[in-house]
C-alpha atoms as a PDB file:
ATOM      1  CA  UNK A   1       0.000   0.000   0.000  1.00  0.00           C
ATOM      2  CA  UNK A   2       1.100   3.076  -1.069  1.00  0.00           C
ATOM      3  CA  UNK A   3       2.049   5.814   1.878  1.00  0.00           C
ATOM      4  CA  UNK A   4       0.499   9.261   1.869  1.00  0.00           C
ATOM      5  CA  UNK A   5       1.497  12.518   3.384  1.00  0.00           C
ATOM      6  CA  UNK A   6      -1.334  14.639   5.155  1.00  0.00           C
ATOM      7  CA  UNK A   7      -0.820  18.079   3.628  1.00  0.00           C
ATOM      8  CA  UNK A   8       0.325  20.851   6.351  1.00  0.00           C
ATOM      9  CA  UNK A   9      -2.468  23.173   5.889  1.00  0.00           C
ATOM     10  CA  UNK A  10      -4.137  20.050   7.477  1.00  0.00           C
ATOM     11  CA  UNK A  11      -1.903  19.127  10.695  1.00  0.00           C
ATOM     12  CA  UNK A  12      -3.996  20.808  13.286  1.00  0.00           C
ATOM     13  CA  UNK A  13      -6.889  19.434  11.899  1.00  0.00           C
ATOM     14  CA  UNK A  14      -5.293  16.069  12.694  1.00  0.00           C
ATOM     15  CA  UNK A  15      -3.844  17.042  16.206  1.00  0.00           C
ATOM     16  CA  UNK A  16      -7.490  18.080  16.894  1.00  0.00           C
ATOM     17  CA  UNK A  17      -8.814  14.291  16.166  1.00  0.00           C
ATOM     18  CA  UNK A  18      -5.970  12.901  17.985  1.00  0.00           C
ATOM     19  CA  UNK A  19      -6.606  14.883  20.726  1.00  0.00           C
ATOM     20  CA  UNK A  20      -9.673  13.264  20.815  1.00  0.00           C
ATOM     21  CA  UNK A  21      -8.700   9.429  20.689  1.00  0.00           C
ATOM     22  CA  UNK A  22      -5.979  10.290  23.076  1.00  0.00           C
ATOM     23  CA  UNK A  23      -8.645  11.734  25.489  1.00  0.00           C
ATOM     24  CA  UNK A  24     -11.450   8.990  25.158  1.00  0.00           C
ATOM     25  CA  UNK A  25      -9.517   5.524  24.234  1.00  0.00           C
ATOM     26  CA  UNK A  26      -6.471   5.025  24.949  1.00  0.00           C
ATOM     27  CA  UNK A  27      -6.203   1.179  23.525  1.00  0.00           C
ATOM     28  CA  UNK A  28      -7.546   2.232  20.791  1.00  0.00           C
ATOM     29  CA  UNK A  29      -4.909   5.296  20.675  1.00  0.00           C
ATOM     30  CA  UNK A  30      -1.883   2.882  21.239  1.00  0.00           C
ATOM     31  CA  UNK A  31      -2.936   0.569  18.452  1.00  0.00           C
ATOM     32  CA  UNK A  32      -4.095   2.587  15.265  1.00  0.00           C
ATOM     33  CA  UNK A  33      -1.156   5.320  15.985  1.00  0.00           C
ATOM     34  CA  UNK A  34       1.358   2.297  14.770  1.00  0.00           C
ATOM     35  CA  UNK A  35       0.048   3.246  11.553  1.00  0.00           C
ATOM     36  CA  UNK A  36       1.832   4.964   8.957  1.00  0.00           C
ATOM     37  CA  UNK A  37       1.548   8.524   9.648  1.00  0.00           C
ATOM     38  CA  UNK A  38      -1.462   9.217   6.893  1.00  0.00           C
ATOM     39  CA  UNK A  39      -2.981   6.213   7.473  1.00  0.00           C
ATOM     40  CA  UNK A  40      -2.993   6.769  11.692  1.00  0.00           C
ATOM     41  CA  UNK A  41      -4.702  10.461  10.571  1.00  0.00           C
ATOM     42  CA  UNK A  42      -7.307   9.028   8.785  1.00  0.00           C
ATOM     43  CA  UNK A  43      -8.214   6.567  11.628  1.00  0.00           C
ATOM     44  CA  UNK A  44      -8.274   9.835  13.956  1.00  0.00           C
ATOM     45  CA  UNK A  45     -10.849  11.511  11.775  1.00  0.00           C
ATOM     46  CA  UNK A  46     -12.406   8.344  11.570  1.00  0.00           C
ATOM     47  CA  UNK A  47     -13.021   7.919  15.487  1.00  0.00           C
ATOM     48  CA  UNK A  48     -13.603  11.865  16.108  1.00  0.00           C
ATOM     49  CA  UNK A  49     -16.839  11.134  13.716  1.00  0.00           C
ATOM     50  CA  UNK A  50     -17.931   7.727  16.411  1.00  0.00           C
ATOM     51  CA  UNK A  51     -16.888  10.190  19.135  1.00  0.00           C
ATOM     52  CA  UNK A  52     -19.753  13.011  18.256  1.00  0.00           C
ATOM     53  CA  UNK A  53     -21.941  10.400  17.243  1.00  0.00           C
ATOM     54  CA  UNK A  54     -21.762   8.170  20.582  1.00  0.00           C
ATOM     55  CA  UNK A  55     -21.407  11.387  23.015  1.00  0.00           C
ATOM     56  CA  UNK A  56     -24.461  12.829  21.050  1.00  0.00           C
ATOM     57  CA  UNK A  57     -26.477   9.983  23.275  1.00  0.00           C
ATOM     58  CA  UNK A  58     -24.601   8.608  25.620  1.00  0.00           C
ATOM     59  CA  UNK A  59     -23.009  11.586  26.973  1.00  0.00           C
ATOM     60  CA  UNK A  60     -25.153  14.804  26.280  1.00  0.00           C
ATOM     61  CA  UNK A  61     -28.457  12.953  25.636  1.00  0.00           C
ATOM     62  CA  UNK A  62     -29.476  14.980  22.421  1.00  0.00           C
ATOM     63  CA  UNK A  63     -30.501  13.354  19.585  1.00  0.00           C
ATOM     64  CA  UNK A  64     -31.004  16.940  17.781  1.00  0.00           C
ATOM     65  CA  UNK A  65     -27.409  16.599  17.958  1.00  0.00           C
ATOM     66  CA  UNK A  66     -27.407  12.974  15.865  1.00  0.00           C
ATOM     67  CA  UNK A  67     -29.567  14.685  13.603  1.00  0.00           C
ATOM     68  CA  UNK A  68     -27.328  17.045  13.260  1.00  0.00           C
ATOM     69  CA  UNK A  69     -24.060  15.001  12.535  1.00  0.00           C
ATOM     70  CA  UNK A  70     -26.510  12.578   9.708  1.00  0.00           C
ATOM     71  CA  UNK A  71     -27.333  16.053   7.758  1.00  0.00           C
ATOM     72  CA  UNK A  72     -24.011  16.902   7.752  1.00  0.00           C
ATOM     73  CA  UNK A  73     -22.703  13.179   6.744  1.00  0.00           C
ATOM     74  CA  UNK A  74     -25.229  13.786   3.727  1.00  0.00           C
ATOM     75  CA  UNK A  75     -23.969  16.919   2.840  1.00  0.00           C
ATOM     76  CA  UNK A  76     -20.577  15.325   2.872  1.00  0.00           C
ATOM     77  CA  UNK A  77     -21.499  12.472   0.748  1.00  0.00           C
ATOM     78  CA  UNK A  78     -22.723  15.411  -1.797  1.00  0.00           C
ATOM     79  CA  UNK A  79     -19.246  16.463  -1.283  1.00  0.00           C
ATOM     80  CA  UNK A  80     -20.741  19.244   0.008  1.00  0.00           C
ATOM     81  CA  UNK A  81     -17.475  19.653   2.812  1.00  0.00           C
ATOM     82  CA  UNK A  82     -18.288  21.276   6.414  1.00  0.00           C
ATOM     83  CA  UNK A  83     -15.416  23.564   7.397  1.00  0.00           C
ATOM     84  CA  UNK A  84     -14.477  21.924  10.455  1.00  0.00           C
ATOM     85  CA  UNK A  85     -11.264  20.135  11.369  1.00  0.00           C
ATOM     86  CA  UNK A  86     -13.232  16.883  11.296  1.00  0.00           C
ATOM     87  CA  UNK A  87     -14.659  16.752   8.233  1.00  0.00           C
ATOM     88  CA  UNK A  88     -11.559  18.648   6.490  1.00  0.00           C
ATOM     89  CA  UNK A  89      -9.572  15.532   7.240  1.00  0.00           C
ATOM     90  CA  UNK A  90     -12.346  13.126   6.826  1.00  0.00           C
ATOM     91  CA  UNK A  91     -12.361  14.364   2.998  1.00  0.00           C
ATOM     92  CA  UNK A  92      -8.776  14.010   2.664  1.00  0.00           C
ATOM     93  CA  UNK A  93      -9.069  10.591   4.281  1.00  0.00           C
ATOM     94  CA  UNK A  94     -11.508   9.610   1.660  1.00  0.00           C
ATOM     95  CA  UNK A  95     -10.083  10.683  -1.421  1.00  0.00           C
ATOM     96  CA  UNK A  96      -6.652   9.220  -0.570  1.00  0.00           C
ATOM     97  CA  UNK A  97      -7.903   5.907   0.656  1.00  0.00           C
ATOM     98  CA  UNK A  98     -11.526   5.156  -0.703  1.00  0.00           C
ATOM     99  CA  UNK A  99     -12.489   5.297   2.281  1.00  0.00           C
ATOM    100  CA  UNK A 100     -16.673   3.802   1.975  1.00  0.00           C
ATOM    101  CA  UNK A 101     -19.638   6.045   3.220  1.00  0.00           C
ATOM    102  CA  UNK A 102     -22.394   2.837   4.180  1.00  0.00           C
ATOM    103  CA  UNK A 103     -20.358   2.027   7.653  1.00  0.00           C
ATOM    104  CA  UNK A 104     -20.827   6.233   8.854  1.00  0.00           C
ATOM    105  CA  UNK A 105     -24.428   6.063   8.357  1.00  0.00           C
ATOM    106  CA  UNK A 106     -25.035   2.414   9.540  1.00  0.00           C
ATOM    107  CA  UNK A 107     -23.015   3.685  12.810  1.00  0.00           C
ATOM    108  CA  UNK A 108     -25.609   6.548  13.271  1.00  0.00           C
ATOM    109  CA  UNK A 109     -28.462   3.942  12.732  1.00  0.00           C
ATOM    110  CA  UNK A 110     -27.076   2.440  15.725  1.00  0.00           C
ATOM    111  CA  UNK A 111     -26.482   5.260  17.732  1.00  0.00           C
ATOM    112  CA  UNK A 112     -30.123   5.738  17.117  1.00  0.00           C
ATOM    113  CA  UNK A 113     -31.150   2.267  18.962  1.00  0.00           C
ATOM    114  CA  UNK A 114     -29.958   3.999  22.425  1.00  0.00           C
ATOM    115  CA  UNK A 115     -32.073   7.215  22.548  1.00  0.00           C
ATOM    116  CA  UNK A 116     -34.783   5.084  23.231  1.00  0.00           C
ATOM    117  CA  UNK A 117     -33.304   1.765  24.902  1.00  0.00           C
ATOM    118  CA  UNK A 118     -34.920  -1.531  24.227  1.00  0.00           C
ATOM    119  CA  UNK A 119     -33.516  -4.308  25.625  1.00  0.00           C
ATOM    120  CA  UNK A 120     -32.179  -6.899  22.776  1.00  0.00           C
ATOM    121  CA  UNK A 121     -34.448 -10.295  22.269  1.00  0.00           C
ATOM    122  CA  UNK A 122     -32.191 -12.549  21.059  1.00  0.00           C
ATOM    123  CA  UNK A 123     -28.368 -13.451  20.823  1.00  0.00           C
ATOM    124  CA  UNK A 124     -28.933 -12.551  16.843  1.00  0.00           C
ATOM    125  CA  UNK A 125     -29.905  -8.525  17.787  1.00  0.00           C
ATOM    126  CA  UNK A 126     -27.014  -8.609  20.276  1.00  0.00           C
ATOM    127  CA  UNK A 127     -24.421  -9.690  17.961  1.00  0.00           C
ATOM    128  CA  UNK A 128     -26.451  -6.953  15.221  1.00  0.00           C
ATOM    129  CA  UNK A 129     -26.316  -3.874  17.808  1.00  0.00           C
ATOM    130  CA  UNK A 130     -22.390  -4.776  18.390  1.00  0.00           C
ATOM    131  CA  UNK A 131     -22.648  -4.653  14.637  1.00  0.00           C
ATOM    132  CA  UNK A 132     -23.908  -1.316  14.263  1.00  0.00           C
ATOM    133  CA  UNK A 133     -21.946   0.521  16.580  1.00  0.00           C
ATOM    134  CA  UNK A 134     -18.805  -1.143  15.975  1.00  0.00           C
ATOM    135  CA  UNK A 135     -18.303  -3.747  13.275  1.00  0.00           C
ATOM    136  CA  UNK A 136     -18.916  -0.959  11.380  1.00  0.00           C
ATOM    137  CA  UNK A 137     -15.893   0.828  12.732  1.00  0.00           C
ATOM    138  CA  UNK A 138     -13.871  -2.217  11.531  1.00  0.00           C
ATOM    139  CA  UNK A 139     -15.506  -1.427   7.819  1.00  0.00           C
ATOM    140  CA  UNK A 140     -14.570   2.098   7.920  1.00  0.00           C
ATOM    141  CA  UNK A 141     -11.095   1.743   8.482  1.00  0.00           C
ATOM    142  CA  UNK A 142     -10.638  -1.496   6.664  1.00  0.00           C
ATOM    143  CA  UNK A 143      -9.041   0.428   3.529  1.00  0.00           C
ATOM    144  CA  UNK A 144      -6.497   1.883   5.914  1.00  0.00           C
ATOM    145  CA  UNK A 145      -5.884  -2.208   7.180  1.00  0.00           C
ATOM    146  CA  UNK A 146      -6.223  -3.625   3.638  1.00  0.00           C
ATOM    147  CA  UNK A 147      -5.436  -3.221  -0.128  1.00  0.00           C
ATOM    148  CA  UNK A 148      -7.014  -4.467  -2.160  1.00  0.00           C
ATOM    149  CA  UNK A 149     -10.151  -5.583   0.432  1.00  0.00           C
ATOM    150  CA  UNK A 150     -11.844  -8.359  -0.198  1.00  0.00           C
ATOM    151  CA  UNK A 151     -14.409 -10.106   1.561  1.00  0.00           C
ATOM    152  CA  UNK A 152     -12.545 -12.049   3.799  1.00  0.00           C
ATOM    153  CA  UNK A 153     -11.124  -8.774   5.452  1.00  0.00           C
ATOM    154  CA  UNK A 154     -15.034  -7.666   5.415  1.00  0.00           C
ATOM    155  CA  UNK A 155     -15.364 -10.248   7.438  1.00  0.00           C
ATOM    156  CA  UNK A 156     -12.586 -10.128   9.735  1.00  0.00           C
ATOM    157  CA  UNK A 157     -13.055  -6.332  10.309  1.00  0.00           C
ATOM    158  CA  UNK A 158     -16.730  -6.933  11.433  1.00  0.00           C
ATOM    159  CA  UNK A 159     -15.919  -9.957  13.424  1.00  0.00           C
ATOM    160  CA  UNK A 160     -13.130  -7.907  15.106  1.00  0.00           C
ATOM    161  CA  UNK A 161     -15.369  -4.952  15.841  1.00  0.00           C
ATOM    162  CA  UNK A 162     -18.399  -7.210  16.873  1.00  0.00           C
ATOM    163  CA  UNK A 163     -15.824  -8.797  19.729  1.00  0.00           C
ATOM    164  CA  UNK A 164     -14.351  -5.516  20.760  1.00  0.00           C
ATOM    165  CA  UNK A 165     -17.761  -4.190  21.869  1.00  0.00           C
ATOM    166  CA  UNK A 166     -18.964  -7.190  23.238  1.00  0.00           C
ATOM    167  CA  UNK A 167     -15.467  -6.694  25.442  1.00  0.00           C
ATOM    168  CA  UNK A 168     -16.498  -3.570  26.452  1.00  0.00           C
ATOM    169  CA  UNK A 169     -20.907  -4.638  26.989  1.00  0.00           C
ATOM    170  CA  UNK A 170     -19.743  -7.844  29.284  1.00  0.00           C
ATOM    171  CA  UNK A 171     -17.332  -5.365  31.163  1.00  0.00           C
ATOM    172  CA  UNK A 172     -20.031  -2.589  31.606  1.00  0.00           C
ATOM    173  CA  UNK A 173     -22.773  -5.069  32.736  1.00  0.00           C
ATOM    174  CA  UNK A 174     -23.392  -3.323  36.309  1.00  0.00           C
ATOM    175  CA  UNK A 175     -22.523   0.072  35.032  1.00  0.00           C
ATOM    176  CA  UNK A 176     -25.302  -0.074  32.648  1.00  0.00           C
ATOM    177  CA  UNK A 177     -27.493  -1.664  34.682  1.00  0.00           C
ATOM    178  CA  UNK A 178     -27.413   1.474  36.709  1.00  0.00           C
ATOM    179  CA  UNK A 179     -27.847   3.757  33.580  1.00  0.00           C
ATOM    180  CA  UNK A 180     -31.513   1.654  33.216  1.00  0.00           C
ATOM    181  CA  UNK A 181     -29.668  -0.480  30.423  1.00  0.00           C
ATOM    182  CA  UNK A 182     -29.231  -4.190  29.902  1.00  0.00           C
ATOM    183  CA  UNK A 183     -27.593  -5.381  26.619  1.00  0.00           C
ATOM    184  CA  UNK A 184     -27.835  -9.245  27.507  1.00  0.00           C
ATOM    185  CA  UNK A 185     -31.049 -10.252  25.592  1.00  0.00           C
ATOM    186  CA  UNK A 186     -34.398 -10.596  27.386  1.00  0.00           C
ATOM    187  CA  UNK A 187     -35.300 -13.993  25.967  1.00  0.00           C
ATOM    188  CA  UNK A 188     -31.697 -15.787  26.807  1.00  0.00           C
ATOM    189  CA  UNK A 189     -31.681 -14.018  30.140  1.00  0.00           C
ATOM    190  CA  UNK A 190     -35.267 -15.513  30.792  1.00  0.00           C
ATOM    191  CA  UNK A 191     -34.582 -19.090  29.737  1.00  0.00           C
ATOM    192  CA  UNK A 192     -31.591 -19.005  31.885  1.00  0.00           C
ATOM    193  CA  UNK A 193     -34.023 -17.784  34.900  1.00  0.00           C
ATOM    194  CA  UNK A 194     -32.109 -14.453  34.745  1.00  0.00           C
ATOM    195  CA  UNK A 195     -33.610 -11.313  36.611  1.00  0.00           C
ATOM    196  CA  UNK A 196     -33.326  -8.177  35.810  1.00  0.00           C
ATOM    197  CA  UNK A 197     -32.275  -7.168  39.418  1.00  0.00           C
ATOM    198  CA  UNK A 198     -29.466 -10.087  39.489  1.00  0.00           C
ATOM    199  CA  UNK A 199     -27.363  -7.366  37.129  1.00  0.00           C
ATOM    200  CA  UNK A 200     -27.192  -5.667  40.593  1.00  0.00           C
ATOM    201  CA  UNK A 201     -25.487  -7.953  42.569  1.00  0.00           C
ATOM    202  CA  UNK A 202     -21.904  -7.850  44.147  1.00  0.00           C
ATOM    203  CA  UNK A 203     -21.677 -11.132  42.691  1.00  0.00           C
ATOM    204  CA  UNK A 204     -23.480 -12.951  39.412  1.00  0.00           C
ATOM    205  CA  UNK A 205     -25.594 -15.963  40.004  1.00  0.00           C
ATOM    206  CA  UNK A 206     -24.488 -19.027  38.336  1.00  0.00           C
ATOM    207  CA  UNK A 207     -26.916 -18.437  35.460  1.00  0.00           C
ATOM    208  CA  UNK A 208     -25.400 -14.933  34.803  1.00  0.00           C
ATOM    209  CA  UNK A 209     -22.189 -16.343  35.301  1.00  0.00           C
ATOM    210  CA  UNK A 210     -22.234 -18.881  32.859  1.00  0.00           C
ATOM    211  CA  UNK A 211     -24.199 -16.993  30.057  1.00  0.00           C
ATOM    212  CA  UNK A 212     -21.346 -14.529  30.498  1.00  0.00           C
ATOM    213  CA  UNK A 213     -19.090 -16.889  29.896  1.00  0.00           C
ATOM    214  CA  UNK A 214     -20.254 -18.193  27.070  1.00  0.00           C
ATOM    215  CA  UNK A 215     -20.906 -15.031  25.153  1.00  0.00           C
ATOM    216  CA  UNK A 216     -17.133 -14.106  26.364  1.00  0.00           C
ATOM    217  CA  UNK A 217     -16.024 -17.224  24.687  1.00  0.00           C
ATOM    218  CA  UNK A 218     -18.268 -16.272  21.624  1.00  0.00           C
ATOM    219  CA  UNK A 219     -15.955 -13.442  21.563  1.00  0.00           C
ATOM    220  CA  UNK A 220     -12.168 -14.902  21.637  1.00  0.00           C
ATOM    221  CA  UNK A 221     -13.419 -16.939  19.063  1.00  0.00           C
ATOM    222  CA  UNK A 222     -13.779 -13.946  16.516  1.00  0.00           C
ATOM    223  CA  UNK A 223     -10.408 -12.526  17.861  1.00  0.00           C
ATOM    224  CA  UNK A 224      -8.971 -15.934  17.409  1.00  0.00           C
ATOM    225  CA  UNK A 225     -10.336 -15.691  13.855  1.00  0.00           C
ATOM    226  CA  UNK A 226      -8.715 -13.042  13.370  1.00  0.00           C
ATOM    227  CA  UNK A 227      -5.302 -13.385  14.785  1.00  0.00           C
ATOM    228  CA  UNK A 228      -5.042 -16.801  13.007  1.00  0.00           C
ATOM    229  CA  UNK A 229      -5.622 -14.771   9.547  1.00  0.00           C
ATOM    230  CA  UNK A 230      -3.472 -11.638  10.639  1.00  0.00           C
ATOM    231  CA  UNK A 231      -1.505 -12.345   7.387  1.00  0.00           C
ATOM    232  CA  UNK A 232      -3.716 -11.404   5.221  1.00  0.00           C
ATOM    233  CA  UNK A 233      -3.414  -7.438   6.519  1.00  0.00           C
ATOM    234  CA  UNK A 234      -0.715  -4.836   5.359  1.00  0.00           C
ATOM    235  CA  UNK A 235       2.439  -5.601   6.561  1.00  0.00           C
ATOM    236  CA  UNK A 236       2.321  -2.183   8.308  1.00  0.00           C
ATOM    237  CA  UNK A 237      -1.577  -2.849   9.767  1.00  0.00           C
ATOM    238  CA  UNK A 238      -0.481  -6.520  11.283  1.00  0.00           C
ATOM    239  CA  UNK A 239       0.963  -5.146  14.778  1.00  0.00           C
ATOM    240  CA  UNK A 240      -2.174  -1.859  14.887  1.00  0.00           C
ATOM    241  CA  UNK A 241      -4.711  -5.021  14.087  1.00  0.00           C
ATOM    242  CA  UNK A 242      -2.993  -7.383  16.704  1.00  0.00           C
ATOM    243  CA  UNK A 243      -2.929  -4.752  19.374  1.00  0.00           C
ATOM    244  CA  UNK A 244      -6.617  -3.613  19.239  1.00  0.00           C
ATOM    245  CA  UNK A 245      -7.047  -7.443  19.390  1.00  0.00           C
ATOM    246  CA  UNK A 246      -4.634  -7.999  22.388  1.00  0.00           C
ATOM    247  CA  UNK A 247      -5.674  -5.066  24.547  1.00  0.00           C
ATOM    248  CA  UNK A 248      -9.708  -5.574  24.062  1.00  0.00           C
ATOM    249  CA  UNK A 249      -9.510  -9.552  24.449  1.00  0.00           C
ATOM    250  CA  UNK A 250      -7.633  -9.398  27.749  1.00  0.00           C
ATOM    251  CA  UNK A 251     -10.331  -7.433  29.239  1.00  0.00           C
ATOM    252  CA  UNK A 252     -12.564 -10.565  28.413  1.00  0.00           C
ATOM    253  CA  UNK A 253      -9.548 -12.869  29.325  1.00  0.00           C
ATOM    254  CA  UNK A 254      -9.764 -11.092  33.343  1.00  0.00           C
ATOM    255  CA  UNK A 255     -13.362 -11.779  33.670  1.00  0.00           C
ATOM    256  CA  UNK A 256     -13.218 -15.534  32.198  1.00  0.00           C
ATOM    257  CA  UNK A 257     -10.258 -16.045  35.114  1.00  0.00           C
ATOM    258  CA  UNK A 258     -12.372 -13.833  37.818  1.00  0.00           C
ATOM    259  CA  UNK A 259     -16.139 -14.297  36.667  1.00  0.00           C
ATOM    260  CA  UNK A 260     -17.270 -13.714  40.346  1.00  0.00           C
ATOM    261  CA  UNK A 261     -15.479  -9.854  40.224  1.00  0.00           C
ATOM    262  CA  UNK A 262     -17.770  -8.994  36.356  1.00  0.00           C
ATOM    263  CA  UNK A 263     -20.320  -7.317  38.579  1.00  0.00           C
ATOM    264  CA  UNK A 264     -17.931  -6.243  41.469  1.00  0.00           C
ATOM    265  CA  UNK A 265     -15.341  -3.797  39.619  1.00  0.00           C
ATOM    266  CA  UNK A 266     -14.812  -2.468  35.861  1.00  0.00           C
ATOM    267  CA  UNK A 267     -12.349  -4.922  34.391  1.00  0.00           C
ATOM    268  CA  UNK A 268      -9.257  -2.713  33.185  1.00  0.00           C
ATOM    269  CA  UNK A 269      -5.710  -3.779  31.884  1.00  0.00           C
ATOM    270  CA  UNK A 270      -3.345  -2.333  33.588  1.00  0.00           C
ATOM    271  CA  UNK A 271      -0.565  -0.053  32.060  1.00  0.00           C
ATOM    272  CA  UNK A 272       2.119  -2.714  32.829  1.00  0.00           C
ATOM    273  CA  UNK A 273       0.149  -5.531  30.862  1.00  0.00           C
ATOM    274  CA  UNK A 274      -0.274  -3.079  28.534  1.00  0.00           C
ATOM    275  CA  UNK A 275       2.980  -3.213  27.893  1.00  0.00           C
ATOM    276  CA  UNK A 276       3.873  -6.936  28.009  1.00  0.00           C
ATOM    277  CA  UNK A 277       1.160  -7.033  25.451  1.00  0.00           C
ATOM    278  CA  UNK A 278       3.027  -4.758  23.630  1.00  0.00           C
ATOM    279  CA  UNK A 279       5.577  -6.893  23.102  1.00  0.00           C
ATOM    280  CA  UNK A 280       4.010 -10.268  22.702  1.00  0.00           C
ATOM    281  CA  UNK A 281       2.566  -8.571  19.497  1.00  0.00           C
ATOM    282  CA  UNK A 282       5.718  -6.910  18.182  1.00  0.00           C
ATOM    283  CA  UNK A 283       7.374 -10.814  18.391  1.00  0.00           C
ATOM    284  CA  UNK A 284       4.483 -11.962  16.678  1.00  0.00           C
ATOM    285  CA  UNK A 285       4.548 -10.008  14.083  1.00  0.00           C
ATOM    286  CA  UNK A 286       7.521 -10.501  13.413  1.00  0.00           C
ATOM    287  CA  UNK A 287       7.737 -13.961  13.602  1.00  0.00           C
ATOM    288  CA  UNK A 288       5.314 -13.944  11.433  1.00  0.00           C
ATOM    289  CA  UNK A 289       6.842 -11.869   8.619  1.00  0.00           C
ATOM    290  CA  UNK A 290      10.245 -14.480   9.260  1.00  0.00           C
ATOM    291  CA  UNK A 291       7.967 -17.143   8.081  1.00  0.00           C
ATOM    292  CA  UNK A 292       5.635 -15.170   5.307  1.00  0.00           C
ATOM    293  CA  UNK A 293       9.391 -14.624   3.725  1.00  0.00           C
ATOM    294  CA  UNK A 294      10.854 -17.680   3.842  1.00  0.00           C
END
């Protein structure tokens, strides 16, 4: 894949969208910044866009303000440009590396599920929520990941995604609870003999414990799927793909070794496992390029 240069008149735009991935995921931050320098820029712009769009709900509560951010994805679609550092680099991002418009709108269709919460049914609407509000992110930066894509890395990138956010659901269980929100599905939790109020317990009940379980091991599955076809990335996307992979599945990893503590205390990784991750994926990779070139 050919390496691009963000042109100056467009450097603050980019320290304005890294200052927001720096300030609201740092995982995230640590893995996609590996990336070539245009190609990290365009994965800035890229989460400053899920950024408004999540915060619109989640944080501030204002859907006007979803609204908002949809007209102005159509107007940019019309390549009709805002003049804002987002959307400034967001059009450089596309031209340079077809970036595809159907993820950004199928992101703000999800978005749109949480102004006014209903529970999911069935494992099926889980896995399409995580979907929506994240496979998606795997589709929009695919490009940046993969050249030419095919559907394999389709694939891959929304399997990827899909596990990431069910990382960060089966972590937020009792935090969302609290916010009036479950995300496990109404008709699993039921034939389980699940209750609503057992999301706020110190501990889970064996039911809740072992449905988590098994949708955490739902998960590593698509990150194994992924690691096991890390290959077929960029050379230069292998160790930014690996990380997201590593820092999001060990979050899952700490509740499959503690399930009693997924109700008791956010599950975080630690700075220092951070780290060691760090360099379990930098051998990796290269291992794996020592045997891709032999």
């Amino acid at each position: 894949m050919a390496e691009a240069h963000v042109p100056v008149e467009l450097l603050p735009d980019v320290a304005w969208c890294e200052a927001i991935i720096r300030r609201h995921s740092g995982s995230f931050y640590r893995s996609f910044k590996r990336l070539p320098a245009g190609r990290a820029a365009a994965v800035f712009a890229v989460y400053a866009f899920c950024r408004l769009a999540d915060d619109s709900i989640d944080v501030d509560h204002d859907p006007a303000q979803l609204d908002q951010l949809e007209a102005r994805l159509h107007d940019f679609a019309a390549d009709k440009i805002p003049d804002e550092p987002l959307w400034r680099l967001l059009r450089w991002a596309f031209t340079t590396y077809q970036l595809e418009i159907g993820p950004f709108f199928e992101m703000i269709e999800g978005q749109r599920r949480d102004i006014t919460f209903a529970q999911p049914k069935t494992n099926q609407d889980l896995w399409d929520y995580c979907y929506l509000v994240a496979g998606t992110v795997g589709l929009m930066i695919l490009p940046l990941l993969a050249s030419p894509v095919t559907a394999v890395h389709r694939r891959l990138a929304v399997d990827l995604g899909q596990a990431m956010q069910m990382s960060n659901i089966l972590r937020d269980l009792a935090a969302d609870y609290r916010q009036g929100r479950i995300y496990l599905p109404a008709q699993e939790l039921a034939a389980r003999g699940i209750l609503v109020d057992d999301f706020g317990l110190a501990r889970p009940t064996e039911a809740l414990k072992s449905y988590w379980l098994e949708l955490a091991h739902d998960a590593l599955q698509r990150y194994e799927g992924v690691r096991q076809n890390l290959v077929s990335f960029d050379t230069k996307a292998r160790l930014p793909v690996l990380l997201a992979l590593l820092y999001y599945s060990h979050i899952t990893l700490l509740g499959i070794r503690n399930p009693d503590q997924v109700l008791a205390r956010r599950l975080v990784v630690p700075d220092p496992v951070k780290y060691w991750l760090y360099l379990k994926a930098r051998w990796n990779v290269w291992t794996l390029k020592l045997r891709t070139e032999v």
